[in-house]
Each structure stands twice: as structure tokens, then as C-alpha cells.
Protein backbone atom coordinates (compact mmCIF):
# COMPACT_ATOMS: atom_id res chain seq x y z
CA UNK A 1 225.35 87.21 -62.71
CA UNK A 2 228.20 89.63 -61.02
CA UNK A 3 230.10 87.76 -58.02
CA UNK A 4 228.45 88.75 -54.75
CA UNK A 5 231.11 90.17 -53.09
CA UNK A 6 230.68 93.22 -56.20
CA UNK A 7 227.44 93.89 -54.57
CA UNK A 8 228.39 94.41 -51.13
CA UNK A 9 226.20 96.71 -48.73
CA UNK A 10 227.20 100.01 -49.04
CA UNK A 11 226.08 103.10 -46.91
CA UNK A 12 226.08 105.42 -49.93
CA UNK A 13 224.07 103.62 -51.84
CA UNK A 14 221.18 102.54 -49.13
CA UNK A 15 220.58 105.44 -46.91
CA UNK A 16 220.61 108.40 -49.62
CA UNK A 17 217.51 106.52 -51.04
CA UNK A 18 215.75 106.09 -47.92
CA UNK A 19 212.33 108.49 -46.98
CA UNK A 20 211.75 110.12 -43.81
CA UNK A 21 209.80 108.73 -41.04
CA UNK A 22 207.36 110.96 -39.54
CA UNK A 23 209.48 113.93 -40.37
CA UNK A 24 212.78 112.28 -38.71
CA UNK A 25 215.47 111.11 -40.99
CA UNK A 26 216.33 107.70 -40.68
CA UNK A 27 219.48 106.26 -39.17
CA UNK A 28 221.64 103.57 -40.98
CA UNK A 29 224.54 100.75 -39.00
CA UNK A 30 225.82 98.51 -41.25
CA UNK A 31 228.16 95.55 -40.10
CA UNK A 32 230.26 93.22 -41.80
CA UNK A 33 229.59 90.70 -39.43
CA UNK A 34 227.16 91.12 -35.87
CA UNK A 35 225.59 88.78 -33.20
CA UNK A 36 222.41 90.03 -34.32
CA UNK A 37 220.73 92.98 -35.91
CA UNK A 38 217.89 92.74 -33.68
CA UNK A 39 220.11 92.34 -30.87
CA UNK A 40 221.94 95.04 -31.98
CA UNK A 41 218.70 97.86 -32.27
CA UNK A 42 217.05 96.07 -29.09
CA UNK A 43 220.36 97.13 -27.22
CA UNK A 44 220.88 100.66 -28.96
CA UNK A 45 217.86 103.09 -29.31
CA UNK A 46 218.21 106.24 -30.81
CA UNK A 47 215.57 108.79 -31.22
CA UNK A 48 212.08 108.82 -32.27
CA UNK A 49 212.77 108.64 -36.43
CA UNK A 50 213.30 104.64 -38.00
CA UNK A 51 216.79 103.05 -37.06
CA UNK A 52 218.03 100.43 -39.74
CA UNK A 53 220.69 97.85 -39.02
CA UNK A 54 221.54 95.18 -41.64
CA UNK A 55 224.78 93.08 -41.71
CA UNK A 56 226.53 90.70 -44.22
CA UNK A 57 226.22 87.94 -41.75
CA UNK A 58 225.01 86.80 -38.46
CA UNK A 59 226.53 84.95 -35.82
CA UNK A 60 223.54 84.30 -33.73
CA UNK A 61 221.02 85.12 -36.25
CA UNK A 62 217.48 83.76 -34.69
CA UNK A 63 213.95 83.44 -36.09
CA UNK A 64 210.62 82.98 -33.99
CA UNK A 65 210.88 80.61 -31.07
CA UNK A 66 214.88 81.26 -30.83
CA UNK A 67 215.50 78.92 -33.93
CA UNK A 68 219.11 79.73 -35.46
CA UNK A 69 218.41 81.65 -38.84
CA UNK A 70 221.13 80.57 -41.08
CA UNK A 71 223.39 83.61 -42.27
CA UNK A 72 225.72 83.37 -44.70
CA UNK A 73 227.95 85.71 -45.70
CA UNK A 74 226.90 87.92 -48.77
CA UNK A 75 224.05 86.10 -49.73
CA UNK A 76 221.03 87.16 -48.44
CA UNK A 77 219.62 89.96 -46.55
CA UNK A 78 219.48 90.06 -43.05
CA UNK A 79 217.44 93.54 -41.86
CA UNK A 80 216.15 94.70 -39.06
CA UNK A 81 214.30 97.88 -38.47
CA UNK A 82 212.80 99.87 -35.48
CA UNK A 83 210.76 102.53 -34.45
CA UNK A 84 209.10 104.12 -31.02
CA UNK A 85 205.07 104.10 -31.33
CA UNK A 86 202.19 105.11 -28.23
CA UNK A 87 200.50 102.34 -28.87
CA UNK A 88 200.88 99.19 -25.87
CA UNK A 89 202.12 95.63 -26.59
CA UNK A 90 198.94 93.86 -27.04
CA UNK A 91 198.00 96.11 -30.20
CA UNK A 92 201.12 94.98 -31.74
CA UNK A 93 200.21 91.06 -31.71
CA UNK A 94 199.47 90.95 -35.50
CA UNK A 95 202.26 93.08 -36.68
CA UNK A 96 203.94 90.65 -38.36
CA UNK A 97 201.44 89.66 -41.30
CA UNK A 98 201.81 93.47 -42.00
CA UNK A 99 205.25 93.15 -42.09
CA UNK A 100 204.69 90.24 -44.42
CA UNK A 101 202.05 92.17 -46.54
CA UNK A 102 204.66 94.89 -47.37
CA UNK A 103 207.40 92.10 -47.87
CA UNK A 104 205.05 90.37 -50.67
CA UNK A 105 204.31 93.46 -52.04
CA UNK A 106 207.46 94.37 -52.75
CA UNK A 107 208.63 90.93 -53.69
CA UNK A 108 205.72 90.79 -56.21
CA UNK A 109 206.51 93.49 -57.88
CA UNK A 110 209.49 91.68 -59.05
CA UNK A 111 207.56 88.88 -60.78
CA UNK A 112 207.66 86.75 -58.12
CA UNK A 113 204.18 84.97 -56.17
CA UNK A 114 204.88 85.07 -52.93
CA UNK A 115 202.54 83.93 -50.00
CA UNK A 116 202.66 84.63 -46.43
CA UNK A 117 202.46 81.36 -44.18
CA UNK A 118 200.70 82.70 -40.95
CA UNK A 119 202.18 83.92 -38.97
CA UNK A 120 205.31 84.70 -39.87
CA UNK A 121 207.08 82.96 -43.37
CA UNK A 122 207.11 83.76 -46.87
CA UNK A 123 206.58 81.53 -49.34
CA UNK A 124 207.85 81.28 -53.11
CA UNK A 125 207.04 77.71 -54.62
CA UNK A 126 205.79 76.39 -51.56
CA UNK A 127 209.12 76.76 -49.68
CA UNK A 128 209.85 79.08 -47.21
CA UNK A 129 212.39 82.60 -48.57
CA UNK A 130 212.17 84.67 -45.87
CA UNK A 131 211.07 84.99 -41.91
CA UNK A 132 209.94 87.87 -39.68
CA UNK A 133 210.91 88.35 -36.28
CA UNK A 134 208.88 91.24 -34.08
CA UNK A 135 210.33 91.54 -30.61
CA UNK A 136 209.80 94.67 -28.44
CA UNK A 137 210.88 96.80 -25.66
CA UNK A 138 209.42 99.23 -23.37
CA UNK A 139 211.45 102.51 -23.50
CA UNK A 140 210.72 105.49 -21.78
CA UNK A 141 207.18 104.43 -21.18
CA UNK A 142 206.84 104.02 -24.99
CA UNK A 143 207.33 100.59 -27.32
CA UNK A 144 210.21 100.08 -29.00
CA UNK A 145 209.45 98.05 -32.17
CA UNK A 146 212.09 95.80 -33.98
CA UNK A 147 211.07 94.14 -37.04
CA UNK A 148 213.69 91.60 -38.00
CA UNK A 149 213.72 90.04 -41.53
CA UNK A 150 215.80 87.64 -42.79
CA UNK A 151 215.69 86.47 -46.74
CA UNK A 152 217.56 84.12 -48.92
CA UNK A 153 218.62 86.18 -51.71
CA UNK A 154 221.37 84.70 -53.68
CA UNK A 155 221.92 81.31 -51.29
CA UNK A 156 222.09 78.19 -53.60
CA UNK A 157 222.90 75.70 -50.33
CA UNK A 158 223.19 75.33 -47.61
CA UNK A 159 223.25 71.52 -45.25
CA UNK A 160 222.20 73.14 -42.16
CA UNK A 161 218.69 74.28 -42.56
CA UNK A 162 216.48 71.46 -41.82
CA UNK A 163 213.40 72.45 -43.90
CA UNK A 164 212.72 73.02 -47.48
CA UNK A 165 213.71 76.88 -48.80
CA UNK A 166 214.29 78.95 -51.40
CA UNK A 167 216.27 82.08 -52.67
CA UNK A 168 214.71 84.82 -55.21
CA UNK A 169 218.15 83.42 -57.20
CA UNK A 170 217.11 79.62 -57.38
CA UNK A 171 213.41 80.86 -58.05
CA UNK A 172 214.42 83.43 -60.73
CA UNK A 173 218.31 82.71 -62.24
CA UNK A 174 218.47 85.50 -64.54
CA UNK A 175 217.42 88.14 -62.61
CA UNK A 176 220.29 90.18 -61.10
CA UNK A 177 219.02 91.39 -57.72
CA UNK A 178 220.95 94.34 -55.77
CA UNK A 179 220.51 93.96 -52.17
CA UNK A 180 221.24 97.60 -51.64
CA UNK A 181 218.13 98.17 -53.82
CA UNK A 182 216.02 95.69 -52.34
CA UNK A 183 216.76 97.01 -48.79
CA UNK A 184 215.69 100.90 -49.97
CA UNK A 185 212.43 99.08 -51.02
CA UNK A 186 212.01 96.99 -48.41
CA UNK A 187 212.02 99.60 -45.46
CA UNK A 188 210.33 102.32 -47.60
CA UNK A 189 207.35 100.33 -48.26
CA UNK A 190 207.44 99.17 -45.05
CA UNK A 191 207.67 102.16 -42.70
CA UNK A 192 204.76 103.78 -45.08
CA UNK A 193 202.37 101.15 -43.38
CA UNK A 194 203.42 101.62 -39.50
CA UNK A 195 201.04 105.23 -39.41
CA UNK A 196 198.36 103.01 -40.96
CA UNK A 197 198.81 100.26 -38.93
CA UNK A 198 198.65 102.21 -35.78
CA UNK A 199 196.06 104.34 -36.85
CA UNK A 200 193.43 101.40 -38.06
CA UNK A 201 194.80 98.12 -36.56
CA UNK A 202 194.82 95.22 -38.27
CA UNK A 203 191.60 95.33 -39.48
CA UNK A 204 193.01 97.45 -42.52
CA UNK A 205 195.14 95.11 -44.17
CA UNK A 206 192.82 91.25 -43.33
CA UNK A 207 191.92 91.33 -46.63
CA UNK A 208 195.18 91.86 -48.14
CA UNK A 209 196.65 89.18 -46.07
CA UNK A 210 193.97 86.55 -46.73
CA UNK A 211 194.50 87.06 -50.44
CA UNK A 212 198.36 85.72 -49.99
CA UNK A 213 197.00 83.27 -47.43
CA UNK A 214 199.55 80.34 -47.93
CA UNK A 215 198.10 78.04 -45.06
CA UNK A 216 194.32 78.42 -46.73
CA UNK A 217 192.37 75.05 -47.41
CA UNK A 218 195.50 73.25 -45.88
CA UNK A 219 195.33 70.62 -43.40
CA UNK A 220 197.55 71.90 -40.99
CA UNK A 221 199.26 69.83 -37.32
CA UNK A 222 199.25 71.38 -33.70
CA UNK A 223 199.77 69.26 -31.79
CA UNK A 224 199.28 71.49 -28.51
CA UNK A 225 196.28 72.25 -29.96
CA UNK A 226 194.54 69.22 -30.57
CA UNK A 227 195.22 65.39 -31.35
CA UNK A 228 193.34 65.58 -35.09
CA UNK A 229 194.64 67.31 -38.21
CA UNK A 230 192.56 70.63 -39.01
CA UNK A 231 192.25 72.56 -42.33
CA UNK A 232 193.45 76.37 -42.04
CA UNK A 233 190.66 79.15 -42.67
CA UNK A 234 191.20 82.64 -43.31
CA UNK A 235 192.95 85.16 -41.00
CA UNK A 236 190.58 87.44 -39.08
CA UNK A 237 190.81 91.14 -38.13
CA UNK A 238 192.52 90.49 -35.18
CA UNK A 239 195.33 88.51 -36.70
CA UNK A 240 194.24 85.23 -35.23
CA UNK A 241 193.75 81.62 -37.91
CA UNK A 242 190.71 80.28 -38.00
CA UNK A 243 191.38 76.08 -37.82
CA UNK A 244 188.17 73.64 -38.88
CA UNK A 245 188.50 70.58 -37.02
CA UNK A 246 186.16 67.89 -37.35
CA UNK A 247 184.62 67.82 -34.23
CA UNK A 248 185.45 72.02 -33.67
CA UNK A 249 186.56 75.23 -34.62
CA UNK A 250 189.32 77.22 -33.52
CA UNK A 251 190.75 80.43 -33.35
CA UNK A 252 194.42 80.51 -32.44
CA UNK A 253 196.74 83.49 -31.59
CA UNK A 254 200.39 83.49 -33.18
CA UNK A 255 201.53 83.44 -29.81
CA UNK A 256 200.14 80.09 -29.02
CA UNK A 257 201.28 77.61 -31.41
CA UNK A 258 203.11 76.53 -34.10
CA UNK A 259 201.47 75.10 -37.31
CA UNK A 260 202.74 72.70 -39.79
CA UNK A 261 200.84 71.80 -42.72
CA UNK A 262 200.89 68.99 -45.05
CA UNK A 263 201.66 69.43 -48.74
């Protein structure tokens, strides 16, 4: 495999290769080094079309619930992506299993089985390659959606991530990955589901979701949800898990807790 720093993100490679949104050609920032690229797009709106930062690392890098997101230089991606839509904050509480959908897709048609851990992880092996991060801001009486996604590319270790993870590398060795292509992929697929999404909800894509359902027939902790151990259900068409406890069920939002399961 070629030394990473030969496959360094390159604007001529990335943004020739990437379609229009909604007529509006997309803008591209790329940094050798930033706070945050969802930081960076939260703070720096430009126009109605799809705005695309991506960096070699992160200083603050964060995942849901302000947990650091380890980001090494030149070895993974770390991509955010926004866009201005009509629709209001609650109809964009589910967002982020479509955001995983397209991820999987994409990662899939690599080779690789990836599953989406509700609501917000990917999943090769049972360890966790990737994270999603949708925050939001209210411009101009409009949303402004960032979509931040962080995965472990070519990362072999790394001491300071206290859970088990992956990399496409460790989980495929011989297959020489370009970033720069990955990224094209990436936001194209992605940004062809937004118009779907906003059209149809999330009621389009439950069944897609449910069918990389990594938390399914698990018995999953909350413990802000209740003292017993449940097992995880399918997702329903408004994003929320369905949890079988013993003595009840459950519906929780992604909003509300955080699940761990037990392997």
C-alpha cells in the first residue's frame, strides 16, 4: 500500500467529481489542520448549493454528546457537509440513520458489511468505523444542516480511544482506498437523498435502515431509561428504537439516551 502522505486531499481531484445540488454547484474548503469542520461550516454559510469542508486532522474533533473524535493526521476522513432546507428542526430528528444509510451504501459497495448502530455508528465486525454528527442552525429563518462524519480509514492505532474500532484498512489490508475518491462518493450519494428525505420523511428509508440494524435482537443498557437490560427491536418510521423490556416496551428518541449493548 502507497504511504499516506502520497494520497493527500487534493482540491483537483475532489471537487471536479462532485454533482450539483439542486442546480447550485457545490463549494469545497479543505484544511491541513482545523478546530473542527463542523465548527468551521456552522460558523461560515455560504449560499443555498452544498458546502463541503474536510481536513487532514482535527484539533477539537467531537462526536455526539461532545465526546473528542480522535483525528489523526492522514488517516482517516474527517467530512462535514451542509446545506439550507424549509423544513423546521423537529423533521430533522432522524436524519442521521439516513446519513448512515448512504454511508453503508457506499461502504458496501466496496465489499465491506457494514451496520448502522442506532443512532448514530457504523459498524464493520462489530466495532465501531465511523460516527455521524447532525447539528443545526437557524439562518435567515431557514435550517442550516451540517452533517459531520468522521471514519477510520487507514488508522492501525491508536491508545486514546477507549472503545473497540476499526479502519476499512485493518478490515480489508489489500485494498488501496483513495480518500479523495471515497469523499466524491460519499457526498454524492449522500446529497442525492436530502430531496428525498425532505420530500417523504423518514418513513422512506425504515426499511432500509432496519435491514443494517446492528442493535437488533441485542440486549442493550440505559440506564436513564430503566434499571433492567432490554433487547433492541426494529427502528420505526419516525426514527425512534423500539426496546422490549420484561415488564415493558419502549420507544426511545435519539435525543434521549444513550444505548450500550452487550456482545
Amino acid at each position: 500500500m502507497k504511504d499516506v502522505n502520497q494520497n493527500k486531499l487534493k482540491q483537483a481531484k475532489i471537487l471536479p467529481f462532485l454533482e450539483k445540488y439542486k442546480g447550485f454547484s457545490p463549494n469545497l474548503f479543505i484544511f491541513e489542520e482545523i478546530d473542527s469542520t463542523n465548527t468551521y461550516l456552522l460558523n461560515n454559510y455560504s449560499g443555498d448549493g452544498i458546502c463541503i469542508c474536510t481536513a487532514e486532522s482535527q484539533t477539537k474533533g467531537r462526536g455526539r454528546g461532545s465526546k473528542r473524535w480522535e483525528s489523526p493526521k492522514y488517516e482517516n476522513i474527517y467530512l462535514s457537509l451542509s446545506f439550507i432546507t424549509s423544513l423546521k428542526l423537529k423533521d430533522f430528528s432522524s436524519f442521521s440513520l439516513v446519513v448512515g444509510i448512504s454511508l453503508a451504501e457506499v461502504l458496501n459497495s466496496y465489499g465491506f458489511e457494514s451496520k448502522l448502530k442506532w443512532p448514530n455508528d457504523i459498524f464493520l465486525n462489530g466495532k465501531k468505523v465511523g460516527g455521524i454528527l447532525v447539528e443545526t442552525k437557524e439562518v435567515n429563518s431557514r435550517l442550516l444542516v451540517v452533517v459531520g462524519i468522521g471514519l477510520n480509514i487507514k488508522m492501525k492505532l491508536n491508545d486514546d480511544i477507549d472503545r473497540e474500532w476499526t479502519s476499512l484498512t485493518i478490515e480489508k489490508p489489500k485494498l488501496n482506498i483513495d480518500r479523495n475518491n471515497l469523499i466524491i462518493e460519499i457526498v454524492n450519494n449522500l446529497q442525492s437523498f436530502i430531496p428525498k428525505f425532505e420530500a417523504e420523511g423518514f418513513n422512506y428509508f425504515v426499511d432500509s435502515f432496519n435491514k443494517l440494524n446492528f442493535l437488533y435482537g441485542k440486549q442493550i443498557f440505559s440506564e436513564n431509561i430503566s434499571d433492567e437490560p432490554g433487547v433492541a427491536g426494529d427502528v420505526n418510521e419516525d426514527g425512534t428504537l423500539n426496546i422490549n423490556f420484561i415488564s415493558k416496551q419502549m420507544k426511545i428518541g435519539s435525543g434521549e439516551v444513550s444505548v450500550k449493548f452487550k456482545k
